[in-house]
N, C-alpha and C. Protein backbone atom coordinates (compact mmCIF):
# COMPACT_ATOMS: atom_id res chain seq x y z
N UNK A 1 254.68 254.90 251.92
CA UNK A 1 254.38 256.29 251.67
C UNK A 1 253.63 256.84 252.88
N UNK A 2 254.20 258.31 253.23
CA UNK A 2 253.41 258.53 254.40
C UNK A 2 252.93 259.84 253.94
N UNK A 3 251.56 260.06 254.09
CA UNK A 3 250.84 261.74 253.66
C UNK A 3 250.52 262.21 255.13
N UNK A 4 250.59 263.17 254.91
CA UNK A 4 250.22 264.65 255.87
C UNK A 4 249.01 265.07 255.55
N UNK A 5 247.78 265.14 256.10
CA UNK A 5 246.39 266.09 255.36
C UNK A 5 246.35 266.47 256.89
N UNK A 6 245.72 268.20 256.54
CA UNK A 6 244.55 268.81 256.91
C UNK A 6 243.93 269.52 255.62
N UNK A 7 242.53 268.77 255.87
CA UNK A 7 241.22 269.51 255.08
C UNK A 7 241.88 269.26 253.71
N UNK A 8 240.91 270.68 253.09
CA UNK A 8 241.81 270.94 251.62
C UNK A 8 242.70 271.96 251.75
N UNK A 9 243.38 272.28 252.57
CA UNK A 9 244.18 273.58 252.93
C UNK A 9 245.70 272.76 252.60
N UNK A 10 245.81 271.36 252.93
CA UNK A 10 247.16 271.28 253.07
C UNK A 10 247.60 269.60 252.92
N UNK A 11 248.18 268.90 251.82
CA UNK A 11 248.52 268.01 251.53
C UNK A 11 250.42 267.38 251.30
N UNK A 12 250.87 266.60 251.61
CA UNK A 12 251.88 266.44 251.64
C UNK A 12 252.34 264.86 251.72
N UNK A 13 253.46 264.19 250.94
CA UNK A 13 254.13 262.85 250.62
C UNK A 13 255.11 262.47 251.20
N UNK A 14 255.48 261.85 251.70
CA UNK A 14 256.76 261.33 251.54
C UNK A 14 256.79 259.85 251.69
N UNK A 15 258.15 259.36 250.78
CA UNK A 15 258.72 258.30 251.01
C UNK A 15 259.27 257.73 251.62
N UNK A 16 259.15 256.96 251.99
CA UNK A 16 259.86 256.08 253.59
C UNK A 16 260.95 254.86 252.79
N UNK A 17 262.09 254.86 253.92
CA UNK A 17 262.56 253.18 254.03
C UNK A 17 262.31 253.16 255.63
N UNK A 18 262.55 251.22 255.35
CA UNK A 18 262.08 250.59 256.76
C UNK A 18 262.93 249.94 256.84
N UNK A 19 263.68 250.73 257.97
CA UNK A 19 265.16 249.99 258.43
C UNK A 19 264.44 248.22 259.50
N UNK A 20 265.54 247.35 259.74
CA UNK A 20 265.24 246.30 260.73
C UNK A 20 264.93 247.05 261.83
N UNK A 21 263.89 245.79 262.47
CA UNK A 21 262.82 245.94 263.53
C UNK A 21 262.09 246.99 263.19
N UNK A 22 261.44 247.43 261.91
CA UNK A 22 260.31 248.17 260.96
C UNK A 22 259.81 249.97 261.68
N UNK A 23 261.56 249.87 262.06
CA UNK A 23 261.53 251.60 262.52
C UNK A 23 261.30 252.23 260.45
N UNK A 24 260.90 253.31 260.79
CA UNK A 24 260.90 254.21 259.67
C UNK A 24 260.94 255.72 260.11
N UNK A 25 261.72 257.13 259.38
CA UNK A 25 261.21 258.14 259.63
C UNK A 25 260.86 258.78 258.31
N UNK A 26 260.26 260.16 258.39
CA UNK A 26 259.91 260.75 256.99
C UNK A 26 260.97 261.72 257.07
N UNK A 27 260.87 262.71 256.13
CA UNK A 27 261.49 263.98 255.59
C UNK A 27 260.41 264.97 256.76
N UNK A 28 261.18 266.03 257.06
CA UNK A 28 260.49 267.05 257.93
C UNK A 28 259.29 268.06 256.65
N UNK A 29 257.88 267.71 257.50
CA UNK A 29 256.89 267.90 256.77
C UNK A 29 256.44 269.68 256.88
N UNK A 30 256.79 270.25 256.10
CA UNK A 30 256.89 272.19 255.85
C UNK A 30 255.47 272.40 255.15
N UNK A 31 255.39 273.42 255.69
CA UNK A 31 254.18 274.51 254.93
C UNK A 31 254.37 275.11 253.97
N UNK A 32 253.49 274.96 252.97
CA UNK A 32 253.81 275.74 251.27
C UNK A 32 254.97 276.83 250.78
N UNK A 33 255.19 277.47 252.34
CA UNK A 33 256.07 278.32 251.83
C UNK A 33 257.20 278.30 253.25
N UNK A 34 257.66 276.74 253.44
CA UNK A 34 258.46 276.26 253.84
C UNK A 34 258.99 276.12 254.83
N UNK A 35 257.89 276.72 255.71
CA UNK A 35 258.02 277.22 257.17
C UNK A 35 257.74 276.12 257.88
N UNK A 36 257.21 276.15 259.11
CA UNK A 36 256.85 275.27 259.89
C UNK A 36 255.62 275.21 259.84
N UNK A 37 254.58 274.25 260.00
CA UNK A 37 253.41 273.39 260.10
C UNK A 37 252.34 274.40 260.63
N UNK A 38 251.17 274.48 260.14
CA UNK A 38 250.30 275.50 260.91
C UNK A 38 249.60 274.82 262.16
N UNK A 39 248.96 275.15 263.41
CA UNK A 39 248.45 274.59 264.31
C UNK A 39 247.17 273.77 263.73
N UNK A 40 246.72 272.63 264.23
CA UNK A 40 245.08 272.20 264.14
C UNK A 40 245.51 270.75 264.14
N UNK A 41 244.30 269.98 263.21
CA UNK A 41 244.26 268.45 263.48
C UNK A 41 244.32 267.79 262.19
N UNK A 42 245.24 266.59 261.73
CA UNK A 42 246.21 266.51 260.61
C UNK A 42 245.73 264.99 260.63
N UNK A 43 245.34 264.50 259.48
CA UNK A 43 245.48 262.83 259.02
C UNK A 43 246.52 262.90 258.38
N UNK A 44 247.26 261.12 259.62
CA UNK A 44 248.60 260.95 258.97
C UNK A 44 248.36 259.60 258.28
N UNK A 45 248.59 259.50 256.97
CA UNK A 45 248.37 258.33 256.65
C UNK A 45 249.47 257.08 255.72
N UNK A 46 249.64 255.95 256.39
CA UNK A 46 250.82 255.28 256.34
C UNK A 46 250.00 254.23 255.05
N UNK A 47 251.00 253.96 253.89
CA UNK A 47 250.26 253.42 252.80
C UNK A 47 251.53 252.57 252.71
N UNK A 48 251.33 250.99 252.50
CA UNK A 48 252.30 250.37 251.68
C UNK A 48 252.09 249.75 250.44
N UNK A 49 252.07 250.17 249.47
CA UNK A 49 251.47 249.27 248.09
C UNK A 49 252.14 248.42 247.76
N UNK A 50 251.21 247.88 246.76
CA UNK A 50 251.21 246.76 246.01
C UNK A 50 252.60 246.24 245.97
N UNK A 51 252.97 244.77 246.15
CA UNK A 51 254.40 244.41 245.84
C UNK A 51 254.93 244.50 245.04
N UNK A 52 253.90 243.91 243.45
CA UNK A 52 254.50 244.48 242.17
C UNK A 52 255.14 245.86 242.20
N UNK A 53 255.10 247.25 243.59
CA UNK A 53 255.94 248.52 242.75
C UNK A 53 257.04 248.15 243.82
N UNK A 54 256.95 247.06 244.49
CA UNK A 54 258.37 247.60 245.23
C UNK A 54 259.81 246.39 244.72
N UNK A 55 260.59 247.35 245.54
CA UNK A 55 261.81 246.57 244.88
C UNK A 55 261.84 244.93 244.85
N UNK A 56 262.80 244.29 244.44
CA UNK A 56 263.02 242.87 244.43
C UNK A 56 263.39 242.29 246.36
N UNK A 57 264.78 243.18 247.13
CA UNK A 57 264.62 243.35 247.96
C UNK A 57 263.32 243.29 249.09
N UNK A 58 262.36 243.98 249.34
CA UNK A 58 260.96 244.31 249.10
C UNK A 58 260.23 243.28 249.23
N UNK A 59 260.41 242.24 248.21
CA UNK A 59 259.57 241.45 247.98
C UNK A 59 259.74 240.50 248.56
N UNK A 60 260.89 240.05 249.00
CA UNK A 60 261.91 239.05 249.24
C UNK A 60 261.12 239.17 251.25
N UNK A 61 260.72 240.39 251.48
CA UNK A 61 260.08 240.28 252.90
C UNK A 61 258.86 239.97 253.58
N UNK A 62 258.26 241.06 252.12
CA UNK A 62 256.54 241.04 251.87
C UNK A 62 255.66 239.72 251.14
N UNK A 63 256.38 239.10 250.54
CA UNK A 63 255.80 238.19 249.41
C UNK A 63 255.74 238.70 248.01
N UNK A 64 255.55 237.85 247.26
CA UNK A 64 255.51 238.35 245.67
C UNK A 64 254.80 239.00 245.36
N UNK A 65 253.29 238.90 246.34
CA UNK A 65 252.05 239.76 246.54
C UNK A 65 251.61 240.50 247.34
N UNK A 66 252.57 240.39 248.55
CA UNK A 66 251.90 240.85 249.96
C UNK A 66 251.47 239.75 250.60
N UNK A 67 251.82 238.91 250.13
CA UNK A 67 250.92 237.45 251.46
C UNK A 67 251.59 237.43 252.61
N UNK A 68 252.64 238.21 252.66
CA UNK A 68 253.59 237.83 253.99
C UNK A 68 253.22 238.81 254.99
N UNK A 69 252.48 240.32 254.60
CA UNK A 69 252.06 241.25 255.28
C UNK A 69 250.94 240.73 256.15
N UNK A 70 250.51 240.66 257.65
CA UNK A 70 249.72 240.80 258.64
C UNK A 70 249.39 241.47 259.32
N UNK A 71 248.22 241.54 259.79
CA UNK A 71 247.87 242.55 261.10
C UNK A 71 246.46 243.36 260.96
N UNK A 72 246.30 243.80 261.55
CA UNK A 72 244.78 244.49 261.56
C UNK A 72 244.96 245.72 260.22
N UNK A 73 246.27 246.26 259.70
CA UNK A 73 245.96 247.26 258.84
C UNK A 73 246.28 246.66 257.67
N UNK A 74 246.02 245.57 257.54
CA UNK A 74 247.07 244.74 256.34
C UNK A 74 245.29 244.71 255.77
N UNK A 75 245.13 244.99 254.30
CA UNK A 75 243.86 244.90 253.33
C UNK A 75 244.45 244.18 251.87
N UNK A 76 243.44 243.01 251.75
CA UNK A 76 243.42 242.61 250.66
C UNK A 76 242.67 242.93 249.47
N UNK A 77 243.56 242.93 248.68
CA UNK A 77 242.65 243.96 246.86
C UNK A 77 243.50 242.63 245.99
N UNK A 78 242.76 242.73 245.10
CA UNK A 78 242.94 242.15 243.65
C UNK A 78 244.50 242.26 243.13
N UNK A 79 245.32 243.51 243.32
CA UNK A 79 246.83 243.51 243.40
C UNK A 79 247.72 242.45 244.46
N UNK A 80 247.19 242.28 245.14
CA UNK A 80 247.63 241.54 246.45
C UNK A 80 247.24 242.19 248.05
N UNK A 81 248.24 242.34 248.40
CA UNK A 81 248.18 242.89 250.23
C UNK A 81 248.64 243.81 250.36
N UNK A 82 247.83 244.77 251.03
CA UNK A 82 248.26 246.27 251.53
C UNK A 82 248.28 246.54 252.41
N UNK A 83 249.31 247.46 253.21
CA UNK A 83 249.00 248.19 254.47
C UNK A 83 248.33 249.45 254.08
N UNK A 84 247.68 249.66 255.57
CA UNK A 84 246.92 251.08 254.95
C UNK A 84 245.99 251.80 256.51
N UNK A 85 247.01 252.53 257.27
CA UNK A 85 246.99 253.03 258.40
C UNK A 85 246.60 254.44 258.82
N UNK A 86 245.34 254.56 258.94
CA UNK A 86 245.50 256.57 259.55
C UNK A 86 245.12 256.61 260.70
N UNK A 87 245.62 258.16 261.41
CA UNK A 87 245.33 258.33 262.01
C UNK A 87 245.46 259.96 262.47
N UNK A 88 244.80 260.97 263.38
CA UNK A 88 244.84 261.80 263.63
C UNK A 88 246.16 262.59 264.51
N UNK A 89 246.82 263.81 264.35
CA UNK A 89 247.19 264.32 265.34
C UNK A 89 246.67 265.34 265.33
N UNK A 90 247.61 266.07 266.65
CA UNK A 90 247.27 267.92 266.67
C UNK A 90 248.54 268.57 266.76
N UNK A 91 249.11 269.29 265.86
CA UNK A 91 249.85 270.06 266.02
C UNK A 91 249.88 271.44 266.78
N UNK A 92 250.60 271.64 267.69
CA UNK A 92 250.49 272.98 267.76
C UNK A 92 251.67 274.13 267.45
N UNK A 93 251.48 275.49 266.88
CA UNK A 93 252.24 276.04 267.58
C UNK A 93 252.84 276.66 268.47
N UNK A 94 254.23 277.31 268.18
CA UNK A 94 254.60 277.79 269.79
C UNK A 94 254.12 279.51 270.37
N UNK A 95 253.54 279.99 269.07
CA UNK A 95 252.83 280.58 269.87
C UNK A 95 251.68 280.39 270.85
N UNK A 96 250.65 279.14 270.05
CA UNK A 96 249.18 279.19 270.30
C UNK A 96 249.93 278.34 271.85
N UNK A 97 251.21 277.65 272.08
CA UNK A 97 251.68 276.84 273.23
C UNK A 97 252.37 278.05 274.39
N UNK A 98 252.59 278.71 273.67
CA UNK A 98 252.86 280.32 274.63
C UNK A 98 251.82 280.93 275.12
N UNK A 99 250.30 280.92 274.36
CA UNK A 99 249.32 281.53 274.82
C UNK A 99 248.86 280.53 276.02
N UNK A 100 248.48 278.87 276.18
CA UNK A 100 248.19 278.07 276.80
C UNK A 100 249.02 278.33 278.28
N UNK A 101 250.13 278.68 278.09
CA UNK A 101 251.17 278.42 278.87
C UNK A 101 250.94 279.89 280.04
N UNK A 102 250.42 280.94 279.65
CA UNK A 102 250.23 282.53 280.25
C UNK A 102 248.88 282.25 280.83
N UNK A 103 248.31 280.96 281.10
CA UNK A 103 246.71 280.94 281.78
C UNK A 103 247.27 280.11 283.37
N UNK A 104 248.52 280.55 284.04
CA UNK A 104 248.69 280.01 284.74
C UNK A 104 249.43 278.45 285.05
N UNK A 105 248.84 277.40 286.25
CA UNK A 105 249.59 276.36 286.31
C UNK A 105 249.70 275.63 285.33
N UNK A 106 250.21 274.44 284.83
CA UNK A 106 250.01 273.50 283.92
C UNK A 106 249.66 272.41 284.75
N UNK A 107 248.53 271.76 283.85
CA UNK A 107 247.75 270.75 284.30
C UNK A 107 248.00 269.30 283.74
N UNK A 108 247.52 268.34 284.00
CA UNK A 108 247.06 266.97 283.24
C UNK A 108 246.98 267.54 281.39
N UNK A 109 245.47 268.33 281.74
CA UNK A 109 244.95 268.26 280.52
C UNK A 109 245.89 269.59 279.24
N UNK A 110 247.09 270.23 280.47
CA UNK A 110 247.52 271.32 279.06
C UNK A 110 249.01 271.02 278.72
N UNK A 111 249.10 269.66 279.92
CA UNK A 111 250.34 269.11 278.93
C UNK A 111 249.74 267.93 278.01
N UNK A 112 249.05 267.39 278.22
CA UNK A 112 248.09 266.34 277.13
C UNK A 112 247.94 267.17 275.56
N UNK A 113 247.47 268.69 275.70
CA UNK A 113 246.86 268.94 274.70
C UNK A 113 248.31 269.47 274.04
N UNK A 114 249.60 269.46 274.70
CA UNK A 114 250.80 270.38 273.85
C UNK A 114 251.47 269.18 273.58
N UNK A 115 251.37 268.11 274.21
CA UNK A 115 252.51 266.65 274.34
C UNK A 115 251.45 265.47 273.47
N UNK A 116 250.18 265.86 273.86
CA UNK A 116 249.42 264.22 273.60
C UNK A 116 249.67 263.34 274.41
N UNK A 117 249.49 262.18 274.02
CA UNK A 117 249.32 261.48 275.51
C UNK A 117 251.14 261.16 275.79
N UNK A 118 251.26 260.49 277.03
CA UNK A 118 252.68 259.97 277.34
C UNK A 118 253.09 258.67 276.80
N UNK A 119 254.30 258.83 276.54
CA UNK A 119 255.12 257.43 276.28
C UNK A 119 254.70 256.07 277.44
N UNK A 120 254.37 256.79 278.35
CA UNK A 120 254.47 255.81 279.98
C UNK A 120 254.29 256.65 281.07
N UNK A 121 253.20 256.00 282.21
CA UNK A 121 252.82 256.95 283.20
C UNK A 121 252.94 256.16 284.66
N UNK A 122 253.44 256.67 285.21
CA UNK A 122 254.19 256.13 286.54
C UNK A 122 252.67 256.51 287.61
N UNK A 123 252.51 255.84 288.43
CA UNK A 123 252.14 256.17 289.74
C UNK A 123 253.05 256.48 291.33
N UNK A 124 252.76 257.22 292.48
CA UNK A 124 253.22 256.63 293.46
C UNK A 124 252.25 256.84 294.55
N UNK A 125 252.55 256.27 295.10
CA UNK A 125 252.35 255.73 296.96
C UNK A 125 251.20 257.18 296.98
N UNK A 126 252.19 258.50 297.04
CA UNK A 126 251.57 259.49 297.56
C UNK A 126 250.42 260.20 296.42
N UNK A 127 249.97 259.61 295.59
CA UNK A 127 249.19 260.59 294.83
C UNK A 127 250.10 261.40 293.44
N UNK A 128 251.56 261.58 294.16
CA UNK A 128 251.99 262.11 292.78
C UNK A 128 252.04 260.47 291.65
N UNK A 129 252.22 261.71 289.86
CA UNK A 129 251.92 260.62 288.82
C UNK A 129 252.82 261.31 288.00
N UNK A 130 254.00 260.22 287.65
CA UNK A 130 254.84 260.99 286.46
C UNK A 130 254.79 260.48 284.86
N UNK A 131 254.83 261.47 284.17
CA UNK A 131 254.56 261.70 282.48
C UNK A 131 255.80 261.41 282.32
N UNK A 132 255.98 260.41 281.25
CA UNK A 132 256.76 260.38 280.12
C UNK A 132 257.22 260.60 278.88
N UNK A 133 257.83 260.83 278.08
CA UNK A 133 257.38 261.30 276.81
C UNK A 133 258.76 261.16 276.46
N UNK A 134 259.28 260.33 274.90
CA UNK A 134 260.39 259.78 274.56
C UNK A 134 259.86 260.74 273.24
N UNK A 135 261.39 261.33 273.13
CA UNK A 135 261.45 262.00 271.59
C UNK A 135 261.92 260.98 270.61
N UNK A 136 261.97 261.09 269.73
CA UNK A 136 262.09 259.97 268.25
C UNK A 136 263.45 261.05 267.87
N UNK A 137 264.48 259.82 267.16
CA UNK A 137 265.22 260.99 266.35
C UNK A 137 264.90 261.77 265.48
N UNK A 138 265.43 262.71 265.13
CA UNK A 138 264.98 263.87 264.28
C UNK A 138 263.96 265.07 264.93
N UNK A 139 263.59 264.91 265.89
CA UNK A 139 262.25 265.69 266.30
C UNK A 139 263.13 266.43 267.95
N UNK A 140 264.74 266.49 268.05
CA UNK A 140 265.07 267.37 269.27
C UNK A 140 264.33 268.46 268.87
N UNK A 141 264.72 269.23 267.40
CA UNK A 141 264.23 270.44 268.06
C UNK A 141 263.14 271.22 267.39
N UNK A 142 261.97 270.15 267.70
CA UNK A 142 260.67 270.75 267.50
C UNK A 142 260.33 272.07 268.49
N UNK A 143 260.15 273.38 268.03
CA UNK A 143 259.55 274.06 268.76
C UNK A 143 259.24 274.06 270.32
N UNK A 144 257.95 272.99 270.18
CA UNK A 144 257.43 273.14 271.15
C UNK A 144 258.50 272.43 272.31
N UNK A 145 259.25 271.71 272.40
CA UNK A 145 260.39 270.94 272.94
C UNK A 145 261.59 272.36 273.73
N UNK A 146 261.78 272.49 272.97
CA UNK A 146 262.72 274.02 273.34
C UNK A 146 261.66 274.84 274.57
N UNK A 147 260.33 274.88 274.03
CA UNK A 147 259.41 275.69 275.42
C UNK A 147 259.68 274.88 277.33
N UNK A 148 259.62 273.71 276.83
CA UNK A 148 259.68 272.48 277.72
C UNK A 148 260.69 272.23 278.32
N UNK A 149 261.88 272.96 277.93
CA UNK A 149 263.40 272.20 277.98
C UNK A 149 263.56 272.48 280.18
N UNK A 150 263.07 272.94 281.00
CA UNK A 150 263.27 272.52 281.63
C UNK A 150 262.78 271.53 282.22
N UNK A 151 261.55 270.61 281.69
CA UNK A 151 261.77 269.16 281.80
C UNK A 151 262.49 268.08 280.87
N UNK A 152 263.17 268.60 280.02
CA UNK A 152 263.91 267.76 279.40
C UNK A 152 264.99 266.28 280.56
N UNK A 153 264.39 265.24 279.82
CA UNK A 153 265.56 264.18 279.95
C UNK A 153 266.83 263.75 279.09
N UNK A 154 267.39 262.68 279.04
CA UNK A 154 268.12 262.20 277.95
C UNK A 154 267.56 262.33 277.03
N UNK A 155 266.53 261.65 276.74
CA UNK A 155 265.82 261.21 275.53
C UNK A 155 264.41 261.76 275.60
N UNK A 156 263.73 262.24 276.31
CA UNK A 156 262.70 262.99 276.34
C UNK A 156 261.88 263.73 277.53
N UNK A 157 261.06 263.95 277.63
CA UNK A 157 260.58 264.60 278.89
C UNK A 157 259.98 263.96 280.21
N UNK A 158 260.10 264.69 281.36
CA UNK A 158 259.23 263.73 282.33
C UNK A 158 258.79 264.92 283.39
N UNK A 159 257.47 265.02 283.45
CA UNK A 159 256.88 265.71 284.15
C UNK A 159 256.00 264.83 285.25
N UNK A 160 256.04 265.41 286.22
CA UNK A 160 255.19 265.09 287.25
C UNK A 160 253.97 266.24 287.96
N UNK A 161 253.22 265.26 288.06
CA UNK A 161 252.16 266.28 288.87
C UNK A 161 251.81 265.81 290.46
N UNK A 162 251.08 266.73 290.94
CA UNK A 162 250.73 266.42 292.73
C UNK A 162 249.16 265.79 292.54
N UNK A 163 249.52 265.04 293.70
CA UNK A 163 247.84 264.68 293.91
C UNK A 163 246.78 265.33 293.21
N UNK A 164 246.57 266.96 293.17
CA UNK A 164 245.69 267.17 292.23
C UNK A 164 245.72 267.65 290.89
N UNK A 165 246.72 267.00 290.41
CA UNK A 165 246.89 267.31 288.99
C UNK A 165 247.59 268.33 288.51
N UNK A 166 248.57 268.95 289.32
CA UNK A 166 248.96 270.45 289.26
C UNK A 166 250.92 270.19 288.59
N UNK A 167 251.17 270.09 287.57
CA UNK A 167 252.67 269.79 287.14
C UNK A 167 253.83 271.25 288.46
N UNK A 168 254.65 269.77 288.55
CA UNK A 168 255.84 270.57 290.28
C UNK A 168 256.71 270.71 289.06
């Protein structure tokens, strides 16, 4: 199960499967009245319960209890073994990414704050440093992606900046 929170303004579920090599995606996560996501900072939180609710399948991976689950988010309770993962993003929108975008060059820090960090960051010789950023399926055409599209790659973006931080 994966939830969506900001604050008390805005709560949201979904159910996951976990295809091999433990890719998963959700359902595209909408605003009450079905729109797109409001801007700010969102706990995403990844829950796997108890084995007893999951299928036979399920169990056959996890253990009868969860004993087969490991790793730093794996918690043990009296049901058995749980995963149980959060963490923060920031959404923005494409306006508040249109307003960012009218203060001039783009920097380090105002593709960080519209992208988050990179997939992978290259160095070279001369001072320039190139950004990576791999889209996931389902997410071509997020908003803010379409603003970006002339750094678009195959599969996601790659920006570079000069010695002082200034995106060419």
């Amino acid at each position: 199960m994966v939830s969506l929170i900001k604050g008390k303004d805005y709560k949201a579920q979904s159910k996951t499967m976990v295809s091999n090599g433990g890719l998963f995606s959700t359902e595209f996560f909408k605003n009450k009245d079905g729109g797109p996501l409001n801007s700010g900072t969102y706990t995403v939180s990844i829950i796997v319960p108890y084995a007893a609710v999951q299928t036979d399948s399920v169990k056959k991976i996890i253990g009868k209890h969860g004993e087969l689950l490991t790793g730093r988010y794996v918690r043990s309770e009296s049901g058995g073994n749980i995963v149980d993962y959060k963490t923060s993003i920031v959404i923005k929108q494409e306006e508040d990414v249109k307003k960012h975008q009218a203060h001039g060059s783009q920097t380090k820090d105002s593709i960080r704050a519209m992208m988050g960090e990179p997939s992978q960051v290259k160095r070279g010789a001369n001072g320039k440093e190139t950004w990576i950023y791999i889209i996931r399926p389902g997410e071509e055409d997020f908003p803010i992606y379409r603003l970006l599209a002339g750094y678009r790659s195959v599969n996601g973006f790659v920006f570079t900046f000069d010695k002082n931080g200034i995106l060419k």
